[in-house]
C-alpha atoms as a PDB file:
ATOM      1  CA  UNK A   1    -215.828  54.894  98.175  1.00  0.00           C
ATOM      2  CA  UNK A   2    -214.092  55.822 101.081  1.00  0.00           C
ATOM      3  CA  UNK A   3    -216.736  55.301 103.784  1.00  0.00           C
ATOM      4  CA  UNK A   4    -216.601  51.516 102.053  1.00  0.00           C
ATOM      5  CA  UNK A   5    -212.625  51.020 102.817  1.00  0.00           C
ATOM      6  CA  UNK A   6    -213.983  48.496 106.082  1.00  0.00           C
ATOM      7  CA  UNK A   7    -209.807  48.685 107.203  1.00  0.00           C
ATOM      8  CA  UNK A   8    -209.627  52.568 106.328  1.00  0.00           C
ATOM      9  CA  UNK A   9    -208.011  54.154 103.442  1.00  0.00           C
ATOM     10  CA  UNK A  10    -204.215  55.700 102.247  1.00  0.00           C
ATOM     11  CA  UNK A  11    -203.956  58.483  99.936  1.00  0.00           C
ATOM     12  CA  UNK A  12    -201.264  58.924  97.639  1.00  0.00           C
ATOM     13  CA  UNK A  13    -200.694  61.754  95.271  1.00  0.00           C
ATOM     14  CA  UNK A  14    -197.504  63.430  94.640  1.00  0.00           C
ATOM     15  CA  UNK A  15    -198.970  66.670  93.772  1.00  0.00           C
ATOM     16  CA  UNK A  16    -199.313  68.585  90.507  1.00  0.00           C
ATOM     17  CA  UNK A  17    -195.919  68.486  90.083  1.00  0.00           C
ATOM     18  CA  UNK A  18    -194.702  65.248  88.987  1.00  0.00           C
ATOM     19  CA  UNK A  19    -196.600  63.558  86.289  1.00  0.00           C
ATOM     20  CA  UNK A  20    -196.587  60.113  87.951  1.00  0.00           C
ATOM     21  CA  UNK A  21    -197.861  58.566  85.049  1.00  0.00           C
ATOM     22  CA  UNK A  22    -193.890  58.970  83.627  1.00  0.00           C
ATOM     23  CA  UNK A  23    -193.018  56.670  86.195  1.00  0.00           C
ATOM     24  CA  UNK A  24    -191.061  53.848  84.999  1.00  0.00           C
ATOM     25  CA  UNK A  25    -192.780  50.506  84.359  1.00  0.00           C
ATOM     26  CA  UNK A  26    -191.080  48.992  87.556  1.00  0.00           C
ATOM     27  CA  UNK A  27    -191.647  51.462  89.763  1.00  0.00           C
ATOM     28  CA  UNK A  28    -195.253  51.555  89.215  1.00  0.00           C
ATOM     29  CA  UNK A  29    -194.897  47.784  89.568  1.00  0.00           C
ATOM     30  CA  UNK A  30    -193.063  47.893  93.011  1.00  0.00           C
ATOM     31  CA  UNK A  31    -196.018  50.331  94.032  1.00  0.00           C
ATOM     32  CA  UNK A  32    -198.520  48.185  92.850  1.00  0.00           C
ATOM     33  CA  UNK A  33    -196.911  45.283  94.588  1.00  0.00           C
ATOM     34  CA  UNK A  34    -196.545  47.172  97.824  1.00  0.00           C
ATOM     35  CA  UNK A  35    -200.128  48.222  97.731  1.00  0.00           C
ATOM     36  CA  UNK A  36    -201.646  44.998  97.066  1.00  0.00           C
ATOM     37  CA  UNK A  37    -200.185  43.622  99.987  1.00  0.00           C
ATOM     38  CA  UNK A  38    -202.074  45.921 102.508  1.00  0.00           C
ATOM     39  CA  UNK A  39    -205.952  45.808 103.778  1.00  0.00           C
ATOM     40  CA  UNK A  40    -206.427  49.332 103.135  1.00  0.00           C
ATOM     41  CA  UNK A  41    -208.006  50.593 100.478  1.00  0.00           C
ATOM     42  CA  UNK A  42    -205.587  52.997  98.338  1.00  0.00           C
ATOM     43  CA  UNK A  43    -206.576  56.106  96.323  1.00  0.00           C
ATOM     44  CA  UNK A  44    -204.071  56.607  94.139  1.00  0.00           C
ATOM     45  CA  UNK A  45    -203.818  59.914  91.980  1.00  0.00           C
ATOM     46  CA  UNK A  46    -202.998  59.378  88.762  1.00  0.00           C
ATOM     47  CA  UNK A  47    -202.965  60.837  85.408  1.00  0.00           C
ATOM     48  CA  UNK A  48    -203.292  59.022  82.121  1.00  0.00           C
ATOM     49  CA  UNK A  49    -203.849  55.405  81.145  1.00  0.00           C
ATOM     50  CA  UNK A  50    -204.705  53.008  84.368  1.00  0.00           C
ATOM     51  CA  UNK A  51    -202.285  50.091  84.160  1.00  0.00           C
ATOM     52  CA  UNK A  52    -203.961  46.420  84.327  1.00  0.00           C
ATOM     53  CA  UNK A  53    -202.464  45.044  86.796  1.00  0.00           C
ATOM     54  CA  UNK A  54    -204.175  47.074  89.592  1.00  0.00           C
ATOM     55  CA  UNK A  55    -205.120  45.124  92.355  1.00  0.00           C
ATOM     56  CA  UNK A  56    -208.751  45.474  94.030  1.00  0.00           C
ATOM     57  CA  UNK A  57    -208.140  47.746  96.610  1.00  0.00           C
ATOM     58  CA  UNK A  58    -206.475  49.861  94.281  1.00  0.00           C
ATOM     59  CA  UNK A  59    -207.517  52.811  92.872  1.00  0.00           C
ATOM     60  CA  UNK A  60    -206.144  55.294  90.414  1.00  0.00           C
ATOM     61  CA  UNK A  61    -208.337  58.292  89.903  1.00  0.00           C
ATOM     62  CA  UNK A  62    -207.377  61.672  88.346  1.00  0.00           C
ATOM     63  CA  UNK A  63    -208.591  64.133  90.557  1.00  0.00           C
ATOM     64  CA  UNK A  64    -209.232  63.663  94.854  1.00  0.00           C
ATOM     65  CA  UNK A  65    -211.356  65.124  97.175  1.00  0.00           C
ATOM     66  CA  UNK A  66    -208.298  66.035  99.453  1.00  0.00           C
ATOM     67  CA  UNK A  67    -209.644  68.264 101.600  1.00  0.00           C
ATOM     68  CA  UNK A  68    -213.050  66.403 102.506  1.00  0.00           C
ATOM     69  CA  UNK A  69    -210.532  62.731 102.740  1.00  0.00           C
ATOM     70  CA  UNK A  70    -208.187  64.225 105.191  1.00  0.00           C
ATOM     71  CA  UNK A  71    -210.389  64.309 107.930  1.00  0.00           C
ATOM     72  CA  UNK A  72    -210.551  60.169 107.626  1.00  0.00           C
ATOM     73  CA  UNK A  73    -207.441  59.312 106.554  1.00  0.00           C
ATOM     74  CA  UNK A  74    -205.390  56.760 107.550  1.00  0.00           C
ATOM     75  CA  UNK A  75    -202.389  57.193 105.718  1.00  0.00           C
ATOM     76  CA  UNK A  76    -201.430  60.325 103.729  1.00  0.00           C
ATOM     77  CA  UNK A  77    -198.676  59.305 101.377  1.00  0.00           C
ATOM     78  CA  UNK A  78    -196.914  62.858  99.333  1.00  0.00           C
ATOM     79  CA  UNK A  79    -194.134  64.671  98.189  1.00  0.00           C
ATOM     80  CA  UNK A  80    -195.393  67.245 100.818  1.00  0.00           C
ATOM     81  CA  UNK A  81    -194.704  70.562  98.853  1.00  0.00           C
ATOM     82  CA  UNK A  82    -195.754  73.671 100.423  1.00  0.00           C
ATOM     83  CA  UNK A  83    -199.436  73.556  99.270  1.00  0.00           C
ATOM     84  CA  UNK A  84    -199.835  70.186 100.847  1.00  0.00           C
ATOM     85  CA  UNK A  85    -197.993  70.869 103.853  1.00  0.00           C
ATOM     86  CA  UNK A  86    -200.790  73.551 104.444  1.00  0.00           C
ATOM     87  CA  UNK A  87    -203.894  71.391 103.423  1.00  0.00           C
ATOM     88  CA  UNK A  88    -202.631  68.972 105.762  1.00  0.00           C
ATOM     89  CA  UNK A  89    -202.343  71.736 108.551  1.00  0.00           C
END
């Protein structure tokens, strides 16, 4: 999926620790709305249901290939704990 993302890719994840399915309804909205608005392709990590209004070059997944997508990143977008201040490293 990522060697398809023609304009590059952005990962965002904020780590294991923050369930960002809890997110409030409008902030998942402004990120959707944020998102939709760029040519990137966005993998976005994200636990539970996927909401429906996901735009196209959005995508939620569960689980990421981190290590192997860092090396053709574009945009790395985290809460940068200590575990992914060293993968990034």
């Amino acid at each position: 999926m990522a060697d398809e993302a023609k304009d590059g890719f952005i990962i965002f994840t904020l780590g294991s620790l923050v369930n960002v399915s809890s997110m409030t309804e409008e902030m998942v909205g402004s990120f959707i709305g944020a998102f939709s608005q760029l040519p990137q392709r966005v993998f976005w990590k994200w636990e539970g249901d996927i909401p429906k209004n996901v735009p196209s070059n959005v995508m939620m997944v569960n689980w990421l290939p981190q290590q192997d997508l860092l090396g053709k990143v574009q945009s790395f977008i985290s809460d940068i704990n200590i575990l992914n201040s060293l993968v990034v490293l």
